[in-house]
Protein backbone atom coordinates (compact mmCIF):
# COMPACT_ATOMS: atom_id res chain seq x y z
CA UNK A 1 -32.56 -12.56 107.22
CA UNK A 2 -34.99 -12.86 110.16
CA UNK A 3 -37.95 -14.31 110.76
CA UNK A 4 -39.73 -11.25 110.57
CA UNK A 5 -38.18 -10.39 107.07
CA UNK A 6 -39.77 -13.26 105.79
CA UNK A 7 -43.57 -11.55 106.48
CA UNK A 8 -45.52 -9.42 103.95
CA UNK A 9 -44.74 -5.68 104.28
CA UNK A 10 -48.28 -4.79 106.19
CA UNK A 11 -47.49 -7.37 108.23
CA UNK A 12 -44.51 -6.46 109.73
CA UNK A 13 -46.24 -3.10 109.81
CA UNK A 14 -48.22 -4.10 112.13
CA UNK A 15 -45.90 -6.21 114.29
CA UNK A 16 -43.59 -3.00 114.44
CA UNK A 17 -46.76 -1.08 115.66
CA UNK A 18 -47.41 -3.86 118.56
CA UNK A 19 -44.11 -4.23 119.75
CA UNK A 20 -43.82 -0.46 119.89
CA UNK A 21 -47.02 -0.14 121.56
CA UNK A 22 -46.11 -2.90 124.36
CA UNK A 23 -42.53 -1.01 124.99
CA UNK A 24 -44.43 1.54 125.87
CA UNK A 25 -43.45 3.93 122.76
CA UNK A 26 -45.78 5.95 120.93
CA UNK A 27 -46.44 4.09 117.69
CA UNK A 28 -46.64 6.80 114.55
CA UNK A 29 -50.14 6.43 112.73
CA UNK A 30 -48.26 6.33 109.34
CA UNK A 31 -46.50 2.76 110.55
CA UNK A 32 -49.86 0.97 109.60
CA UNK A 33 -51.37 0.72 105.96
CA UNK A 34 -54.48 -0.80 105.50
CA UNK A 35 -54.69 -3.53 102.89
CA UNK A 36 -56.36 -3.20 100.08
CA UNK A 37 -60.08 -4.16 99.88
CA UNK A 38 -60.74 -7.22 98.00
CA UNK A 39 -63.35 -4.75 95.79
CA UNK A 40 -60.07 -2.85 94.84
CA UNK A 41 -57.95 -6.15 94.63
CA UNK A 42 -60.45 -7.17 91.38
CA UNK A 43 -60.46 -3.88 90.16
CA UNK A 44 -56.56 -4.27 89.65
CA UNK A 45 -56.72 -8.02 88.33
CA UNK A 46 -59.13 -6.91 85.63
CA UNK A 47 -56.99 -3.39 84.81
CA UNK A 48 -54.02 -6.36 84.47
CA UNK A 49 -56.20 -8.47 82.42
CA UNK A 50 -56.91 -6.12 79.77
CA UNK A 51 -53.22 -4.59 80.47
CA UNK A 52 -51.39 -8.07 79.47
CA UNK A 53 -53.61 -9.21 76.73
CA UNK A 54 -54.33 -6.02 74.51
CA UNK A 55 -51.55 -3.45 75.27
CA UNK A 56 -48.58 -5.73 76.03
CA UNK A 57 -49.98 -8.99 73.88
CA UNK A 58 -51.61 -6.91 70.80
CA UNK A 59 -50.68 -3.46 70.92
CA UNK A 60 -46.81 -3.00 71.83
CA UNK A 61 -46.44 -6.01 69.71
CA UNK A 62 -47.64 -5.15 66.27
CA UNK A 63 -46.09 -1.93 67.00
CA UNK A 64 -42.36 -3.53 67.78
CA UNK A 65 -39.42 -2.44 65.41
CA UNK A 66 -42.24 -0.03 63.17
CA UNK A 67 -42.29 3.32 63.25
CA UNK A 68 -45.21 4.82 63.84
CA UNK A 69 -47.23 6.57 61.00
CA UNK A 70 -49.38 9.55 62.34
CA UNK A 71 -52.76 8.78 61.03
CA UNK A 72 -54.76 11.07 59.89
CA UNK A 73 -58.30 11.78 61.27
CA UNK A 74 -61.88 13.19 59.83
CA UNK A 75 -64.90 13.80 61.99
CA UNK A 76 -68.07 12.88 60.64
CA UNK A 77 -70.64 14.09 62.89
CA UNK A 78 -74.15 12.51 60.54
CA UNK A 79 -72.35 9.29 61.46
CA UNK A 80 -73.87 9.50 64.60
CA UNK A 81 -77.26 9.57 66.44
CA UNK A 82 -77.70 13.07 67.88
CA UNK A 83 -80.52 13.94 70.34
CA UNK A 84 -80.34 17.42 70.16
CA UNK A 85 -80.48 18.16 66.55
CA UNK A 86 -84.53 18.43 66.76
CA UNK A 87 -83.78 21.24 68.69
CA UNK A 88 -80.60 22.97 67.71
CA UNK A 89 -79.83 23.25 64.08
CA UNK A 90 -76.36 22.15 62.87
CA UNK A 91 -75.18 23.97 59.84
CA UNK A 92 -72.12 21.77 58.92
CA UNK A 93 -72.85 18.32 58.92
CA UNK A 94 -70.33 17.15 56.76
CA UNK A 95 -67.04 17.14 58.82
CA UNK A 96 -63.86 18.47 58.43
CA UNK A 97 -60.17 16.78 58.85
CA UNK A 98 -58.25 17.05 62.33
CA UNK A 99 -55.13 18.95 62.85
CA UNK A 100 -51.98 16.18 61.67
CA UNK A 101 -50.99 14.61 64.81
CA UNK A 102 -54.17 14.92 67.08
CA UNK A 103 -54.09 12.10 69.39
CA UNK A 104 -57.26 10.01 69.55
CA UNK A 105 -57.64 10.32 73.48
CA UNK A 106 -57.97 13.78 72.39
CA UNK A 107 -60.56 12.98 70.35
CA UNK A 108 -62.14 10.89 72.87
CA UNK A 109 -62.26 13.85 75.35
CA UNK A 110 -63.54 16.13 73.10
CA UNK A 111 -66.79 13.44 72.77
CA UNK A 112 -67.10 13.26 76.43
CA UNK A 113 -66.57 9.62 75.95
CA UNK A 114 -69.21 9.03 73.41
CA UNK A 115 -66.98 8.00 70.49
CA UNK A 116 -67.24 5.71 66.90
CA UNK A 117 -64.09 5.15 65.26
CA UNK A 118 -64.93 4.60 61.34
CA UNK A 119 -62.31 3.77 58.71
CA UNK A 120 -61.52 1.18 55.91
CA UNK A 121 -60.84 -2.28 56.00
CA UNK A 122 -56.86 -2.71 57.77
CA UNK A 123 -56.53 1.38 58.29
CA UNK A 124 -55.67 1.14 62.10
CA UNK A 125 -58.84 1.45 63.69
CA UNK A 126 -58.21 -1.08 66.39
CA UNK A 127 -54.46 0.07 66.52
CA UNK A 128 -56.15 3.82 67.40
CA UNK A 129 -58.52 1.81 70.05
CA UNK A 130 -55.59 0.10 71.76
CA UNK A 131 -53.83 3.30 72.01
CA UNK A 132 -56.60 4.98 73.46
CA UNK A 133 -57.48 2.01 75.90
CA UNK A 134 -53.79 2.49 77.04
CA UNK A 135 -54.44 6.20 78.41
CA UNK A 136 -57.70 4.87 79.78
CA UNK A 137 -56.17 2.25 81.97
CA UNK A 138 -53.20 4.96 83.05
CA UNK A 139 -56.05 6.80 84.06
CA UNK A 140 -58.06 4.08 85.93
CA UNK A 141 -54.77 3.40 88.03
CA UNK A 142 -54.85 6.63 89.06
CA UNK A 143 -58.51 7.37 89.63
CA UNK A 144 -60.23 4.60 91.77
CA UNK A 145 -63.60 5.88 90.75
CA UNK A 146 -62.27 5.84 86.96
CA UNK A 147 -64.71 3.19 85.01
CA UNK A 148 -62.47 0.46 84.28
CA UNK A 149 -61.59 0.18 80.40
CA UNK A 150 -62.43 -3.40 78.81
CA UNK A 151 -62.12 -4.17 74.96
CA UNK A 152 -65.36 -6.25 73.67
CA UNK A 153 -65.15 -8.05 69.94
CA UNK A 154 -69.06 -7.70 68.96
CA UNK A 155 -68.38 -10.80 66.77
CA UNK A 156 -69.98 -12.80 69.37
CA UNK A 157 -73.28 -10.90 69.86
CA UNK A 158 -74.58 -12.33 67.11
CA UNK A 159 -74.37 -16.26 68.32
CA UNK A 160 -77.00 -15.31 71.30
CA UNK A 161 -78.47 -12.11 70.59
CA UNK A 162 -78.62 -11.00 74.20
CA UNK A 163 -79.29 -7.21 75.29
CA UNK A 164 -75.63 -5.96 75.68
CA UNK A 165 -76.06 -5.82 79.61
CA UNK A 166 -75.94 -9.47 79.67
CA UNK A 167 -73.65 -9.81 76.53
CA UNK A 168 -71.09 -7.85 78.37
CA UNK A 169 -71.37 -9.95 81.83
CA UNK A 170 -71.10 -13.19 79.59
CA UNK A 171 -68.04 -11.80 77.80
CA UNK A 172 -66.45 -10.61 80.59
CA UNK A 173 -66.79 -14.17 82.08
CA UNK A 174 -65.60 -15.92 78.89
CA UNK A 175 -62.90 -13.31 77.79
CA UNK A 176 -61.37 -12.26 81.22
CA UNK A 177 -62.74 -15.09 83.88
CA UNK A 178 -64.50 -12.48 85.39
CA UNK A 179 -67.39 -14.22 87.66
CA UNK A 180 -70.96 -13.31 86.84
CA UNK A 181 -71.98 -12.34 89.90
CA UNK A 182 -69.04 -9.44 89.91
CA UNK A 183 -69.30 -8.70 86.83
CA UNK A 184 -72.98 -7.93 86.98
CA UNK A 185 -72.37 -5.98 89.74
CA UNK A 186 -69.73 -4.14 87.52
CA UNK A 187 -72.04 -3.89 84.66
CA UNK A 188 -75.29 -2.61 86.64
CA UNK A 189 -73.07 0.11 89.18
CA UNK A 190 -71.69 1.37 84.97
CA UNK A 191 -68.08 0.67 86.60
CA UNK A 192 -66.88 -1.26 83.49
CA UNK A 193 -65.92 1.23 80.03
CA UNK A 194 -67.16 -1.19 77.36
CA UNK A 195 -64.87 -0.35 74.11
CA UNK A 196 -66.69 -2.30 71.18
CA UNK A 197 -64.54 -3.03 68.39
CA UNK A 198 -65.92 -4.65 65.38
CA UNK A 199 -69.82 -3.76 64.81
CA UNK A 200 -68.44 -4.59 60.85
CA UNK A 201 -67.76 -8.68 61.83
CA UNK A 202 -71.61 -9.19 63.18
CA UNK A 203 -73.20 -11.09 60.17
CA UNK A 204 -75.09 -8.73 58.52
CA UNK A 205 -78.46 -10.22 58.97
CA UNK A 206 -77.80 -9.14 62.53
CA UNK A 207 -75.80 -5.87 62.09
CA UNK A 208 -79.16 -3.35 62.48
CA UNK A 209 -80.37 -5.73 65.83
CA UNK A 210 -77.05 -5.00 67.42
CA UNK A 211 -76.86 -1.74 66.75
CA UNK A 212 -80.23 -1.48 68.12
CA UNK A 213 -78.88 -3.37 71.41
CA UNK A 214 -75.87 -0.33 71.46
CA UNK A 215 -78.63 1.99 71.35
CA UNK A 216 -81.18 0.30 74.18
CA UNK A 217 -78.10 -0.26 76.52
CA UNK A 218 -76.91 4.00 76.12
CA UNK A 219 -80.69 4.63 77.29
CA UNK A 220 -80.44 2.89 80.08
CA UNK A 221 -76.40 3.59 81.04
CA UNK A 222 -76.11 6.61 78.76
CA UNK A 223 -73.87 8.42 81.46
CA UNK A 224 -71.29 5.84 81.16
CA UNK A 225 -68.15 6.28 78.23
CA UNK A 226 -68.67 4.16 75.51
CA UNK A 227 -66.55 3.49 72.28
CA UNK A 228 -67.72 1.42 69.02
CA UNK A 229 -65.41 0.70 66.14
CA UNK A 230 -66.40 -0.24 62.43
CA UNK A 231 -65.46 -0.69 58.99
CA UNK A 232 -66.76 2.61 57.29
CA UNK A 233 -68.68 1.30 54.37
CA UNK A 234 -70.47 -2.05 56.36
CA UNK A 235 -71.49 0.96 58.90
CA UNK A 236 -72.65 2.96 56.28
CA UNK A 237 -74.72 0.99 55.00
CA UNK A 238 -76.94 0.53 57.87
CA UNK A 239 -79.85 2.75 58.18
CA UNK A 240 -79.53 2.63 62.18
CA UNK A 241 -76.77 4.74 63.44
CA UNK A 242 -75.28 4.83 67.12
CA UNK A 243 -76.59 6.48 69.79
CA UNK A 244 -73.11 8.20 70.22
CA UNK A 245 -71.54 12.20 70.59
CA UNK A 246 -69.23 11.80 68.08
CA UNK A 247 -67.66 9.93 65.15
CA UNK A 248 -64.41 10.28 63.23
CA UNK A 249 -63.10 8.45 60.52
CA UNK A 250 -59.82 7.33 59.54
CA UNK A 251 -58.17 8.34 56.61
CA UNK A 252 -56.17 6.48 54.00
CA UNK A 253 -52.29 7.03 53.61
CA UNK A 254 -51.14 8.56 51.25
CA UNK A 255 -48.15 8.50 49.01
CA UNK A 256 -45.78 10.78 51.10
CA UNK A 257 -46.43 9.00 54.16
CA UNK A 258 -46.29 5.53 52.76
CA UNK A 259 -42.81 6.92 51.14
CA UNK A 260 -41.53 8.29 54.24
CA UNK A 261 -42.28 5.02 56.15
CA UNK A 262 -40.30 3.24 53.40
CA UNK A 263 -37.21 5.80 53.50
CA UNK A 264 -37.09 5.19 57.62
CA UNK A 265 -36.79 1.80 57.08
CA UNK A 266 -32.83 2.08 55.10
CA UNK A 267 -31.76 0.12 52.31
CA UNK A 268 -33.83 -3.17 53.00
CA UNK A 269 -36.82 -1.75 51.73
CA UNK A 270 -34.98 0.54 48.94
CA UNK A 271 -35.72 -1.61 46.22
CA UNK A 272 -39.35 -1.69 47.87
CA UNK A 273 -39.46 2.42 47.98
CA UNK A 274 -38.09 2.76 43.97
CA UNK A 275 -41.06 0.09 42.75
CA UNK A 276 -43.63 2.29 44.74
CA UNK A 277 -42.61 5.53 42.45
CA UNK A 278 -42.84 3.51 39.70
CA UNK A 279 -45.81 1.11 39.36
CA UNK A 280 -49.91 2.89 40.08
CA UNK A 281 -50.91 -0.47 40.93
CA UNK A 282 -48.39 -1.50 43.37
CA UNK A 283 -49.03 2.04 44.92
CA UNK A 284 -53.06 1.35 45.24
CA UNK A 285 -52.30 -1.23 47.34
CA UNK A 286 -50.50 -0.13 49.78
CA UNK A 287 -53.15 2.53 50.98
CA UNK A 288 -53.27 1.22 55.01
CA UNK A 289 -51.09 0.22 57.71
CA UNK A 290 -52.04 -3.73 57.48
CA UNK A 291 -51.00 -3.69 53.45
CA UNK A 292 -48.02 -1.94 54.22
CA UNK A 293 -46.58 -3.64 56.99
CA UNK A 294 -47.75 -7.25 55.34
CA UNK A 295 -45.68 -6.13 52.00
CA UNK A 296 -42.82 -5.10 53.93
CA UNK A 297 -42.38 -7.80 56.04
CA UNK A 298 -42.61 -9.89 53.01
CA UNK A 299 -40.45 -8.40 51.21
CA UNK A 300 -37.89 -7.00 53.58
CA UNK A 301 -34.37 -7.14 51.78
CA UNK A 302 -36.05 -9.33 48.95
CA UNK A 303 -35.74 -8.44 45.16
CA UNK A 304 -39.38 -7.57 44.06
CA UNK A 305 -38.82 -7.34 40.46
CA UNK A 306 -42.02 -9.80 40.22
CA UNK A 307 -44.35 -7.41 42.06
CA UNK A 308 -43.68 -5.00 38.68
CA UNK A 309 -45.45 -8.16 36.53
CA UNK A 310 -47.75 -9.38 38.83
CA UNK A 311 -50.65 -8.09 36.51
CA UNK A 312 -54.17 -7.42 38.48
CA UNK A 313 -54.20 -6.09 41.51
CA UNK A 314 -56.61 -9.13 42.72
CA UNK A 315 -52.88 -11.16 41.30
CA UNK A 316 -50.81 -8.91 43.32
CA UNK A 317 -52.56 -8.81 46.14
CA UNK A 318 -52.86 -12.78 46.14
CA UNK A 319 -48.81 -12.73 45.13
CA UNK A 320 -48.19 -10.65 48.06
CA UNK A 321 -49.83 -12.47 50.81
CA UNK A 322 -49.18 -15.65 48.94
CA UNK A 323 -45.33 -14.73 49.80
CA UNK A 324 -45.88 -13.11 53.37
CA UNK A 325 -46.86 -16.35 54.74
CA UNK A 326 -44.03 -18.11 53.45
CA UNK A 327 -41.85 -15.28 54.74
CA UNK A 328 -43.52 -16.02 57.72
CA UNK A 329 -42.78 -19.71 57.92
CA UNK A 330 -39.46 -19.37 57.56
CA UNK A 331 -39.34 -16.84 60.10
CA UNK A 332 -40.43 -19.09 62.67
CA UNK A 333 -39.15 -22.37 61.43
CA UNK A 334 -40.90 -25.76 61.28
CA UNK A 335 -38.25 -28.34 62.07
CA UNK A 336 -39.89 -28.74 65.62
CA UNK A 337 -42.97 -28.90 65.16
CA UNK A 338 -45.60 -32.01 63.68
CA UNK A 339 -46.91 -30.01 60.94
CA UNK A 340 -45.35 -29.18 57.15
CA UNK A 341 -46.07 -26.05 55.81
CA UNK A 342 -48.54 -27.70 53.34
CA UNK A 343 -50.27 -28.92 56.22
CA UNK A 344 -50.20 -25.79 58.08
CA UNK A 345 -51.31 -23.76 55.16
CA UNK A 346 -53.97 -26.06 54.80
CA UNK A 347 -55.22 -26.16 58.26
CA UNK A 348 -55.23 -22.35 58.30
CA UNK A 349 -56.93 -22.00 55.60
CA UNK A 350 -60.20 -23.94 57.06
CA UNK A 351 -59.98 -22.64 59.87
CA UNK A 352 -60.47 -19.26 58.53
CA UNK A 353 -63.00 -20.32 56.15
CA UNK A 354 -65.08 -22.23 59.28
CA UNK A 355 -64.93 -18.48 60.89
CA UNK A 356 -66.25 -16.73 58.05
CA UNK A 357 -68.95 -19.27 57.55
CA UNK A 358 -69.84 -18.99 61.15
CA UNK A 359 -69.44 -15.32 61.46
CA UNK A 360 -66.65 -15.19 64.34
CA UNK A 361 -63.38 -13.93 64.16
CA UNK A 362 -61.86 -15.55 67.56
CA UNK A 363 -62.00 -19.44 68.02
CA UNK A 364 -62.64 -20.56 70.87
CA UNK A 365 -62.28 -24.38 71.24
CA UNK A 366 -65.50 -24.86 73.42
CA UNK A 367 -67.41 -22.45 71.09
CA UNK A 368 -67.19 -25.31 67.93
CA UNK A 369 -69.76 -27.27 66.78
CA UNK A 370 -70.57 -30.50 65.02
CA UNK A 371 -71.43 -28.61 61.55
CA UNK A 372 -67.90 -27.53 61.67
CA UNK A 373 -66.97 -30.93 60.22
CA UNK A 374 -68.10 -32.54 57.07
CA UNK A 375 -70.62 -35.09 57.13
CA UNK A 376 -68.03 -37.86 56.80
CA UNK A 377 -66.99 -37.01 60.48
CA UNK A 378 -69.50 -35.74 62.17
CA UNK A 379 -71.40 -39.52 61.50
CA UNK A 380 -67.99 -40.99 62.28
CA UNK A 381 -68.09 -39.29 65.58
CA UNK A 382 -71.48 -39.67 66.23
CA UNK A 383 -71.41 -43.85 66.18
CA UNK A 384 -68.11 -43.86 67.88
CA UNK A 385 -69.08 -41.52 71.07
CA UNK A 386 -72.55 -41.60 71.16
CA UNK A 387 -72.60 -45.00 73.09
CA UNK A 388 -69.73 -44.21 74.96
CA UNK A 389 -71.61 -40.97 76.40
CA UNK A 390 -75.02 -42.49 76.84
CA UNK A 391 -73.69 -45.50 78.89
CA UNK A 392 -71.74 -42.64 80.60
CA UNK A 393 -75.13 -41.32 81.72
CA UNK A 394 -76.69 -44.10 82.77
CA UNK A 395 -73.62 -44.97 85.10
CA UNK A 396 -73.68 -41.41 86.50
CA UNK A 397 -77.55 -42.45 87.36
CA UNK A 398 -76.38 -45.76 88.81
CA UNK A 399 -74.13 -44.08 90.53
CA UNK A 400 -76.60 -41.80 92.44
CA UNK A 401 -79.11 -44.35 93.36
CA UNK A 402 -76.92 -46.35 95.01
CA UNK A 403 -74.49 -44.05 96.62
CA UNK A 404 -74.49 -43.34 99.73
CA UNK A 405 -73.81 -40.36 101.74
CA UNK A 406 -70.43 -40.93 103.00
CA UNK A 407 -69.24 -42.39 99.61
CA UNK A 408 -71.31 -40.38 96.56
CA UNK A 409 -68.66 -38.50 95.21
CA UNK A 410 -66.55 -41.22 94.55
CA UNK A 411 -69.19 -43.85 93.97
CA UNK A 412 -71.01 -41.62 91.02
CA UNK A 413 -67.31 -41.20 89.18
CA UNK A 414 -66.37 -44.78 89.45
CA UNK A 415 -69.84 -45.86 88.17
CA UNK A 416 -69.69 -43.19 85.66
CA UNK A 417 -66.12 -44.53 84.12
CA UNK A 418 -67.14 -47.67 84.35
CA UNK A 419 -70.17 -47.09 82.37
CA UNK A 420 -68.73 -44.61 79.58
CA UNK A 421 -65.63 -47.64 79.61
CA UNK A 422 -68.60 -49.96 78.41
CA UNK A 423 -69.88 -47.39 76.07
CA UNK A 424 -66.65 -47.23 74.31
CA UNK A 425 -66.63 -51.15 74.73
CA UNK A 426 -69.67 -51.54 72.87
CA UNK A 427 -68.94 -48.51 69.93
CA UNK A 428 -65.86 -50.71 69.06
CA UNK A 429 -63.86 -48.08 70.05
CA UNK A 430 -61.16 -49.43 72.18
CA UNK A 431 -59.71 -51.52 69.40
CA UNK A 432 -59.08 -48.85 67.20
CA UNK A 433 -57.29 -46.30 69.76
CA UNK A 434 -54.14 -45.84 68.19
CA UNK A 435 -51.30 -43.23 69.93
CA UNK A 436 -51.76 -40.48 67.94
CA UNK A 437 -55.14 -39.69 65.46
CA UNK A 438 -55.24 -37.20 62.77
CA UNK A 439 -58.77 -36.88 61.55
CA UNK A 440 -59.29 -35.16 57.89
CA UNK A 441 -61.79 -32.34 58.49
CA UNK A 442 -61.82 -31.23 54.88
């Protein structure tokens, strides 16, 4: 290899076109391509972003080893805020069902862009958003000018408030590291697609406010795509609806699908397929793509002659998940790791019961806060740090006042250890630091 093997491609590019030149040669103008602009350069880091985390991390997982059920599709046009209906009356207002098969880009196009995506609780709404955020990135490869496609979990709106112009540069600093200066240049130019999923998760007593937000932002930006996504009925309910083109809601499966799925599958899920055609309850619960995929993985190649006695459904739906996350357990094994299952279980289980009392549904570490813990805790961590960090404080100060210019970086952090050291010091802390902690939190 030479040295000149060794440079990036435009650089020997240009090299080639110098030594040409200097030869005396004519140098072809196709020898040189220009690199790409640093604007372009974070146009493609955020198309990766979004590209590793929701198509290749969400999407192509869940659907790994499944075959794919064609849901179907209803448009429900009074679902949505339209302008023109003062002036141009609409005789049909009450929908009808999509050809079998219609792809929800489709859909999408058929909106101009302007799309909600309704449907019950687990039918595949956000599957159907992933798949349609996959075309829209294809597209934004191909099309510089293409508004760039970025998913948005509206769970978080309701912690600030904020018109969605700043939500959306806040998020897409949090969620994709996205600086706020760019990204409010993003935002404000209408170069970012926002794709909402989740209007259902925003507490309640904010759900009409944000969809109030959706509607103030489309006034201002109104030429830019947007999609929202939402449980039907939580949607419904609202008297507020979306300042959108179009809406279409996602049906339920129904017994032929949810047998043909089962029949694809072979003889681990035979015994699965033969309870199905034989027990009404079993067969109510297994009406989406979350249920059915939970009770097959749970009981793939497992007798389920205890699904036939389970008695309610709120019984076999407990039974079924109750067994799912053992299945899971196993699956991924526990020898290695610090937790038992108990524990894990446990753990899990406030966890998810902190998010629902908080109204999120992602946790983020630096988003937690001290009514998270129980009393107990929170006072146990209040005596223990709160010296520590005042101390802290006043050593940063010390630090400041008598640093000097040559030496103020390193003078304010000593001072500062040495004063939060005291802290901790003082807050009897130091004699109870033991190698590894587990604090209680329940």
């Amino acid at each position: 290899m030479t040295m000149s093997e060794d440079l990036p491609s435009n650089q020997r590019a240009i090299g080639n076109y110098i030594a040409q030149a200097d030869r005396g040669g004519t140098a072809t103008a196709n020898v040189y391509q220009s690199p790409p602009t640093l604007k372009s350069q974070n146009r493609q880091r955020l198309l990766a972003k979004v590209q590793a985390f929701w198509i290749k991390g969400v999407l192509e997982q869940s659907l790994y080893g499944a075959a794919v059920i064609e849901l179907g599709l209803h448009e429900q046009p009074d679902a949505v805020t339209n302008p023109w209906r003062l002036f141009v009356e609409q005789t049909d207002q009450s929908g009808h069902a999509l050809p079998p098969g219609t792809p929800i880009t489709q859909v999408y196009d058929n909106a101009a862009g302007e799309l909600l995506i309704l449907g019950e609780p687990g039918s595949g709404k956000t599957t159907l958003l992933l798949q349609l955020v996959r075309d829209l990135l294809a597209r934004a490869e191909q099309e510089e000018t293409h508004p760039m496609p970025v998913v948005f979990n509206l769970s978080s709106w309701a912690m600030k408030r904020q018109p969605i112009t700043e939500w959306l540069i806040e998020e897409l600093n949090v969620k994709y590291q996205v600086p706020h200066k760019l990204g409010q240049s993003w935002v404000n130019a209408d170069q970012v697609l926002p794709l909402l999923d989740g209007l259902d998760e925003v507490t309640p007593t904010y759900r009409t406010a944000c969809i109030d937000a959706i509607n103030a932002y489309r006034r201002e930006h109104g030429l830019v795509p947007m999609v929202v996504c939402s449980r039907h009925a939580d949607y419904l309910a609202q008297r507020t609806r979306v300042l959108l083109r179009g809406a279409v809601v996602v049906q339920l499966l129904t017994p032929q699908q949810v047998d043909e799925y089962l029949l694809s599958a072979g003889e681990e899920l035979a015994a699965m397929r033969v309870a199905l055609q034989s027990d009404k309850g079993l067969q109510g619960l297994v009406v989406t793509p979350l249920m059915l995929s939970v009770l097959t993985l749970a009981y793939h190649g497992k007798p389920v002659e205890d699904l036939l006695s389970a008695g309610s459904p709120a019984i076999l739906r407990r039974q079924v998940f109750a067994t799912y996350v053992e299945r899971m357990l196993q699956r991924r094994g526990t020898s290695h790791y610090r937790y038992t299952p108990q524990q894990t279980r446990h753990w899990l289980t406030w966890l998810a019961c902190q998010l629902t009392q908080h109204d999120q549904t992602e946790f983020y570490l630096e988003r937690m806060q001290m009514d998270w813990l129980s009393k107990r805790w929170s006072l146990w961590l209040y005596r223990r740090l709160a010296p520590g960090l005042i101390c802290g404080l006043i050593g940063l100060l010390l630090g400041w006042l008598i640093g000097g210019s040559a030496v103020f970086r390193i003078r304010i952090h000593v001072y500062g250890l040495i004063g939060h050291l005291t802290g901790v010091l003082l807050s009897g802390e130091m004699s109870e630091i033991q190698p590894v902690i587990t604090i209680p939190l329940s």
